[in-house]
PDB file of N, CA and C in Angstrom:
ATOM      1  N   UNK A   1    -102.865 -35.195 -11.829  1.00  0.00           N
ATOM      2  CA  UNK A   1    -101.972 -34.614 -10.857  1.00  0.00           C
ATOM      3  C   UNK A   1    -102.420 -33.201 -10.508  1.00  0.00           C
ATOM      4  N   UNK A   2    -102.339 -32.494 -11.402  1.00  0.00           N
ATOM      5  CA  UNK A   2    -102.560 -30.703 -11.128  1.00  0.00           C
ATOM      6  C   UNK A   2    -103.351 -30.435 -12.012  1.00  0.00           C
ATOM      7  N   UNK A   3    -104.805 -30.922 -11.535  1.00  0.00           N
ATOM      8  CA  UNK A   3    -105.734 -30.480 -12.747  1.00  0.00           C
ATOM      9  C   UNK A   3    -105.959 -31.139 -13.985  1.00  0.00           C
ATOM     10  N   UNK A   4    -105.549 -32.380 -13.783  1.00  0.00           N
ATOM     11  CA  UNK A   4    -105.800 -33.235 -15.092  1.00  0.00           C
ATOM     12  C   UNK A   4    -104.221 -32.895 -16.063  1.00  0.00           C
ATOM     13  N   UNK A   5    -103.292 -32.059 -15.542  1.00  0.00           N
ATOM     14  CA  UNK A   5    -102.314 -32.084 -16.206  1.00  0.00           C
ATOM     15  C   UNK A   5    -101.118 -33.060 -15.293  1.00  0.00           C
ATOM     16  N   UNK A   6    -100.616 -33.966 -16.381  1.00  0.00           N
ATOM     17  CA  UNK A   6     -99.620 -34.911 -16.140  1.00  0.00           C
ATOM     18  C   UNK A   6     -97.684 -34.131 -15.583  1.00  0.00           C
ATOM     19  N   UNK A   7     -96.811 -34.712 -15.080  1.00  0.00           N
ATOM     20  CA  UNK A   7     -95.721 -33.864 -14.888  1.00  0.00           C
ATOM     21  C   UNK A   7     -95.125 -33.576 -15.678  1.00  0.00           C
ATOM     22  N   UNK A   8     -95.050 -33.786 -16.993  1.00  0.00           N
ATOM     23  CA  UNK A   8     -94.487 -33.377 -18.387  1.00  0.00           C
ATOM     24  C   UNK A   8     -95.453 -31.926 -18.810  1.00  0.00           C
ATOM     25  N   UNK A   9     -96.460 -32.732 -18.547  1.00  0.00           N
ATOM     26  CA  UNK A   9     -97.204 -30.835 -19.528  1.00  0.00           C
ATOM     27  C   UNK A   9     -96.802 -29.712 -18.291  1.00  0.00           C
ATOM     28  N   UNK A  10     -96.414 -29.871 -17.168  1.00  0.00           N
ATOM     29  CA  UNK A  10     -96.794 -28.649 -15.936  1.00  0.00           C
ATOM     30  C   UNK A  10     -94.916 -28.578 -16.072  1.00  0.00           C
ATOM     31  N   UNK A  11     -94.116 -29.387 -16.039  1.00  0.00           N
ATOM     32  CA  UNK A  11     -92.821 -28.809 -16.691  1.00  0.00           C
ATOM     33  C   UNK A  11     -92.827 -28.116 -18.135  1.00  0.00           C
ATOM     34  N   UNK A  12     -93.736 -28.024 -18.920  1.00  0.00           N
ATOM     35  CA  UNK A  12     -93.289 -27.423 -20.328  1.00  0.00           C
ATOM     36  C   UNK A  12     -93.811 -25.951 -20.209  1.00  0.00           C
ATOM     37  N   UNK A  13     -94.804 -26.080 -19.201  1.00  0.00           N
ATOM     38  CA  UNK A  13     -95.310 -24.518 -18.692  1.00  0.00           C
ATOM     39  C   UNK A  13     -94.483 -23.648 -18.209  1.00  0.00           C
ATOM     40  N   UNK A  14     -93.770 -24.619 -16.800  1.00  0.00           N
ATOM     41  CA  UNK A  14     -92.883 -23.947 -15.816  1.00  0.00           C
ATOM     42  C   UNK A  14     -91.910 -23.684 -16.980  1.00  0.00           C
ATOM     43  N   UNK A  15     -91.111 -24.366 -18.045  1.00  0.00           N
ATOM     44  CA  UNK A  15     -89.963 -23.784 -18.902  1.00  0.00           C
ATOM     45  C   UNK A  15     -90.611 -22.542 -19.741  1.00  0.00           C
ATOM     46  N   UNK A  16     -91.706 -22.568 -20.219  1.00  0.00           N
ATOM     47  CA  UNK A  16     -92.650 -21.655 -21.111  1.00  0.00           C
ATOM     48  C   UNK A  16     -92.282 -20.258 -20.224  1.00  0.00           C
ATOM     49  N   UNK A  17     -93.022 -20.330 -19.261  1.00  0.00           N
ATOM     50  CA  UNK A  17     -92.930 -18.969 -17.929  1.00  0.00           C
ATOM     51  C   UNK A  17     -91.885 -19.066 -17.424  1.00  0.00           C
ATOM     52  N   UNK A  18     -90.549 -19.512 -17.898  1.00  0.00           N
ATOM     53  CA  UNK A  18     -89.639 -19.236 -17.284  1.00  0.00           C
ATOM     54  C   UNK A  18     -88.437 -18.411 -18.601  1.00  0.00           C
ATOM     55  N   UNK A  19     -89.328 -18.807 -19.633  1.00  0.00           N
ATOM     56  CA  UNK A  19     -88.339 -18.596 -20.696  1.00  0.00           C
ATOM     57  C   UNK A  19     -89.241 -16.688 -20.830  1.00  0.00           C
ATOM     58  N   UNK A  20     -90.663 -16.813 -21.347  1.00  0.00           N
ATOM     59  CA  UNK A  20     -91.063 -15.560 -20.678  1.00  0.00           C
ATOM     60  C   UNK A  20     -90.644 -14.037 -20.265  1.00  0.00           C
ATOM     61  N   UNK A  21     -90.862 -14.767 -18.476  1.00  0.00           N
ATOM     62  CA  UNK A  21     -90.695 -13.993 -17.385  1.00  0.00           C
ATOM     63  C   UNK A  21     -89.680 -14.002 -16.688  1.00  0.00           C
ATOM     64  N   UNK A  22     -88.440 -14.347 -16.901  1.00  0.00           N
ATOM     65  CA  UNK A  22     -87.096 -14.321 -16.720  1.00  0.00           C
ATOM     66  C   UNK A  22     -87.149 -15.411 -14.656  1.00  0.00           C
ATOM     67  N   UNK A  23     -86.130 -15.631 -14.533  1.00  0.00           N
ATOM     68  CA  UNK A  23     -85.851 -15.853 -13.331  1.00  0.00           C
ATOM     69  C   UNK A  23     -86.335 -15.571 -11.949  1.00  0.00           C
ATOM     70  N   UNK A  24     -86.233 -13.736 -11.915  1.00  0.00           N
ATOM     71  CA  UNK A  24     -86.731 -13.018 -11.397  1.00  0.00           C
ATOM     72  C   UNK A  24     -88.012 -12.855 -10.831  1.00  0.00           C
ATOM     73  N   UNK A  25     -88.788 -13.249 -12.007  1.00  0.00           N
ATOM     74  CA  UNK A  25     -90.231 -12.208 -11.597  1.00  0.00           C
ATOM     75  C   UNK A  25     -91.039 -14.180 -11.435  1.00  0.00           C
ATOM     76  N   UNK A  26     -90.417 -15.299 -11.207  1.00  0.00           N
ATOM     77  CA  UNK A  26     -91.199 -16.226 -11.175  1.00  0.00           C
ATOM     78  C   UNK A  26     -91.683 -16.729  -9.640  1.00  0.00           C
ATOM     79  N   UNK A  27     -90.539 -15.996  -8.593  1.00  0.00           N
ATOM     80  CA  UNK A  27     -91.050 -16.180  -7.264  1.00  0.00           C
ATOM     81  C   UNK A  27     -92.550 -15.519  -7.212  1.00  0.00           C
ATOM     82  N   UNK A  28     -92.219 -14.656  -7.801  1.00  0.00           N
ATOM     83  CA  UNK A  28     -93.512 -13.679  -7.571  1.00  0.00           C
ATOM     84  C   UNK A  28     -94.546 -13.641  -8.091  1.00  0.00           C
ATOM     85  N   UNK A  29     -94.492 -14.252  -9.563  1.00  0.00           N
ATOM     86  CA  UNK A  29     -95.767 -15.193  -9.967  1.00  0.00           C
ATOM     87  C   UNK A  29     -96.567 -16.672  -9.461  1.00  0.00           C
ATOM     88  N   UNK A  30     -95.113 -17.193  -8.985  1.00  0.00           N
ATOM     89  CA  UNK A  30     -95.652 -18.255  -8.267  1.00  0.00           C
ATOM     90  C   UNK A  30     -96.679 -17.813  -6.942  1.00  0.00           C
ATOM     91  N   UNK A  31     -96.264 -16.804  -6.710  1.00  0.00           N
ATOM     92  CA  UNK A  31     -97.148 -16.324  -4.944  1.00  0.00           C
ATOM     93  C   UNK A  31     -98.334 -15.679  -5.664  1.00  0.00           C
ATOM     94  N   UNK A  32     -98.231 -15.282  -6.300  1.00  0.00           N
ATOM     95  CA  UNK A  32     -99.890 -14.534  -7.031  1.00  0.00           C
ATOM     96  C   UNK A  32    -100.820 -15.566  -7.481  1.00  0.00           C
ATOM     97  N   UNK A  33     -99.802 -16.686  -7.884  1.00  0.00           N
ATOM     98  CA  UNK A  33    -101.196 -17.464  -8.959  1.00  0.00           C
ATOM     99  C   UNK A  33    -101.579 -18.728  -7.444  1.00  0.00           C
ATOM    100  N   UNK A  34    -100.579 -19.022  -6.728  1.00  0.00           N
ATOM    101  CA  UNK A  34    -101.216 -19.662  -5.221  1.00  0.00           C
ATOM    102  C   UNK A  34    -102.064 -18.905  -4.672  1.00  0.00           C
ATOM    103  N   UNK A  35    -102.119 -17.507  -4.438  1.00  0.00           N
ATOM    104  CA  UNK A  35    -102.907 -16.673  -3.725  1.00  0.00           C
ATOM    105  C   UNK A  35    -104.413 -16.537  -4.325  1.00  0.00           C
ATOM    106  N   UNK A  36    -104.297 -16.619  -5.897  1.00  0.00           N
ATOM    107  CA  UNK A  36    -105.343 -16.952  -7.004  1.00  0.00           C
ATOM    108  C   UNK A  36    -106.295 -18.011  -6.774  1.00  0.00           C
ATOM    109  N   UNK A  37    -105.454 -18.843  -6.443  1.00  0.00           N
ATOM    110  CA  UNK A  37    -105.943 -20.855  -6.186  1.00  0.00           C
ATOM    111  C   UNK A  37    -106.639 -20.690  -5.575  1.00  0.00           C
ATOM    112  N   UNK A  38    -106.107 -19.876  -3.851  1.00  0.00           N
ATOM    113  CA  UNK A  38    -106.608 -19.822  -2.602  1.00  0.00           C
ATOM    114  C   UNK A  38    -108.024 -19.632  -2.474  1.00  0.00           C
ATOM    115  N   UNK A  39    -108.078 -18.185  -3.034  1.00  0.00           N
ATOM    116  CA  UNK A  39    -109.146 -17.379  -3.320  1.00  0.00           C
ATOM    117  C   UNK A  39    -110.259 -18.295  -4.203  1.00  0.00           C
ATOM    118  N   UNK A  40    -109.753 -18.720  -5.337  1.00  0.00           N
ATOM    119  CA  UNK A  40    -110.677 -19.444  -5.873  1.00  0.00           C
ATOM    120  C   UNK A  40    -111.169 -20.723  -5.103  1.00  0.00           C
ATOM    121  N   UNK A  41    -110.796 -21.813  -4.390  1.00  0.00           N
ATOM    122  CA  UNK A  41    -110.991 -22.148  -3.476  1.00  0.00           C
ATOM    123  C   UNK A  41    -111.672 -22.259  -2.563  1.00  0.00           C
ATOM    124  N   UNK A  42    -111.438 -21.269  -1.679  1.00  0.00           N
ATOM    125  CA  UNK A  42    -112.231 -20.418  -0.725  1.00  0.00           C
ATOM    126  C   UNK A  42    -113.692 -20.035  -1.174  1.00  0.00           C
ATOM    127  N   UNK A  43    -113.925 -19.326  -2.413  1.00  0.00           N
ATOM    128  CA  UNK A  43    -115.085 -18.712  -2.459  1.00  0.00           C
ATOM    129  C   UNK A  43    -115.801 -20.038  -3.183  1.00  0.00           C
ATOM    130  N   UNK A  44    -115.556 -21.214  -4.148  1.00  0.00           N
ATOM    131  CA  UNK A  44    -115.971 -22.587  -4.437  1.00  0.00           C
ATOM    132  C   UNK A  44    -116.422 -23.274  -3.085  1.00  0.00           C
ATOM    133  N   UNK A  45    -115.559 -23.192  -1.922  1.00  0.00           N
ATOM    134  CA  UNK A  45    -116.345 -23.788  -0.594  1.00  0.00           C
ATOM    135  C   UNK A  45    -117.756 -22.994   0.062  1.00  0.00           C
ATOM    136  N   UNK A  46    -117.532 -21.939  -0.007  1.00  0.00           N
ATOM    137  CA  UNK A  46    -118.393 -20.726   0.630  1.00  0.00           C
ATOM    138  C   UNK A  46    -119.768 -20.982  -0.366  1.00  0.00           C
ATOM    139  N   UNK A  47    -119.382 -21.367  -1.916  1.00  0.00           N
ATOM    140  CA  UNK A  47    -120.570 -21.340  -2.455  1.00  0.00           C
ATOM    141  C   UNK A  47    -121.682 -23.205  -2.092  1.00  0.00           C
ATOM    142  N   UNK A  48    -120.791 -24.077  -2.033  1.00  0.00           N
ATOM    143  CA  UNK A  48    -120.868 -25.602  -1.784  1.00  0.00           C
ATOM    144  C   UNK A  48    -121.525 -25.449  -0.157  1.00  0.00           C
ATOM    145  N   UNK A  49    -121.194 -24.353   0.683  1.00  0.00           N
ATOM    146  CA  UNK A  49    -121.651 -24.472   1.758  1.00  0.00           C
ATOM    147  C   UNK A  49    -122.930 -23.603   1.938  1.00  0.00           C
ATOM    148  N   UNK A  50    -123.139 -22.476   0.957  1.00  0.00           N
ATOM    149  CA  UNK A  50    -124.308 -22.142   1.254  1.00  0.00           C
ATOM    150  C   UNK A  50    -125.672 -22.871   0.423  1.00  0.00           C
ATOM    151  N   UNK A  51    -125.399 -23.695  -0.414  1.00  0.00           N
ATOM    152  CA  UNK A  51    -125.959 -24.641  -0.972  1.00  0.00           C
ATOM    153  C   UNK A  51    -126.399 -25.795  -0.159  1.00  0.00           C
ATOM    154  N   UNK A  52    -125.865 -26.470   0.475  1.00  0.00           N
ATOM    155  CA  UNK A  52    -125.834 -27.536   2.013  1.00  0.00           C
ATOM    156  C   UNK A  52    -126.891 -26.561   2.699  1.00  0.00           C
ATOM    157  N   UNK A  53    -126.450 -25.370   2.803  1.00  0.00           N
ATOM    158  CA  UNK A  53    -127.243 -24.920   4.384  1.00  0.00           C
ATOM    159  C   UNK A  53    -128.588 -24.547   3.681  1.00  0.00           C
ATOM    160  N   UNK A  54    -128.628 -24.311   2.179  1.00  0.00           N
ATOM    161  CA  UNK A  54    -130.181 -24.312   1.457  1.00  0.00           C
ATOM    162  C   UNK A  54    -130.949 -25.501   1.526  1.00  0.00           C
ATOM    163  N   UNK A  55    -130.274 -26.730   1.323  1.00  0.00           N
ATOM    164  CA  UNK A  55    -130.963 -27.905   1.250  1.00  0.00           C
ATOM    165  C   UNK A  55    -131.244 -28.183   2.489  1.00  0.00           C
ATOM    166  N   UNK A  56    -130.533 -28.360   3.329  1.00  0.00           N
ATOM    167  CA  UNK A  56    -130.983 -28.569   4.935  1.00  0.00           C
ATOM    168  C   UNK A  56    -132.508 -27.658   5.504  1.00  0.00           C
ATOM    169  N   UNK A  57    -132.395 -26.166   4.831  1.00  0.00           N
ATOM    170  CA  UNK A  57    -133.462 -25.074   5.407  1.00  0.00           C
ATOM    171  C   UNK A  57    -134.969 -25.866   4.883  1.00  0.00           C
ATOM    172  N   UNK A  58    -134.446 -26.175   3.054  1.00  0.00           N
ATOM    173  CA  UNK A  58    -135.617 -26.906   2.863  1.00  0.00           C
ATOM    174  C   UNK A  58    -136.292 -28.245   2.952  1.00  0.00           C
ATOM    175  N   UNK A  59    -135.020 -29.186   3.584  1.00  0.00           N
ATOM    176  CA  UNK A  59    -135.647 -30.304   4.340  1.00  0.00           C
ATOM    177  C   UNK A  59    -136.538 -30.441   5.927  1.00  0.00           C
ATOM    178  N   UNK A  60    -135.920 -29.241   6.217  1.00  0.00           N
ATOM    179  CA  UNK A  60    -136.839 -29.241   7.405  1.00  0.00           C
ATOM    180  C   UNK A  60    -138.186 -28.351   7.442  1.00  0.00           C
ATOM    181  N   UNK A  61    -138.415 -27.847   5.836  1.00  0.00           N
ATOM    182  CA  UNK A  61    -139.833 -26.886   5.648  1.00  0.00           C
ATOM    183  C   UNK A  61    -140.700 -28.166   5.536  1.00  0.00           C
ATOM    184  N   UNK A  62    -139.966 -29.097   4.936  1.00  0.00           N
ATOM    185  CA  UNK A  62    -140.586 -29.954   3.886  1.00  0.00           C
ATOM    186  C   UNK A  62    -141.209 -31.408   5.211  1.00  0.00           C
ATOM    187  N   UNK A  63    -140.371 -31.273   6.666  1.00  0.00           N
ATOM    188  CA  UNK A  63    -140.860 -31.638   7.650  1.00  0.00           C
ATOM    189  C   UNK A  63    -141.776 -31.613   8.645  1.00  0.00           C
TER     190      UNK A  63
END
């Protein structure tokens, strides 16, 4: 589901960080660690794509 974690282990987290970081401060962790994802994400594609555009440069040397 979320990383190889099932909906039981990602509820024992959400109670873990909720017992924690009170009520309060979990909107706001939730938006940091999505913004985290994003980023990680993002720069995992950027690296997958400049890899593609390496293999392509050297299929057509190799032409």
């Amino acid at each position: 589901m979320f990383g190889g974690f099932g909906w039981q282990e990602l509820l024992v987290v959400l109670l873990i960080a909720l017992i924690i970081f009170g009520p309060s401060k979990l909107p706001e962790l939730g938006k940091a660690f999505g913004q985290t994802v994003k980023e990680f994400r993002k720069g995992a594609k950027e690296i997958q794509d400049e890899i593609a555009l390496e293999d392509k440069k050297e299929e057509k040397a190799e032409a």
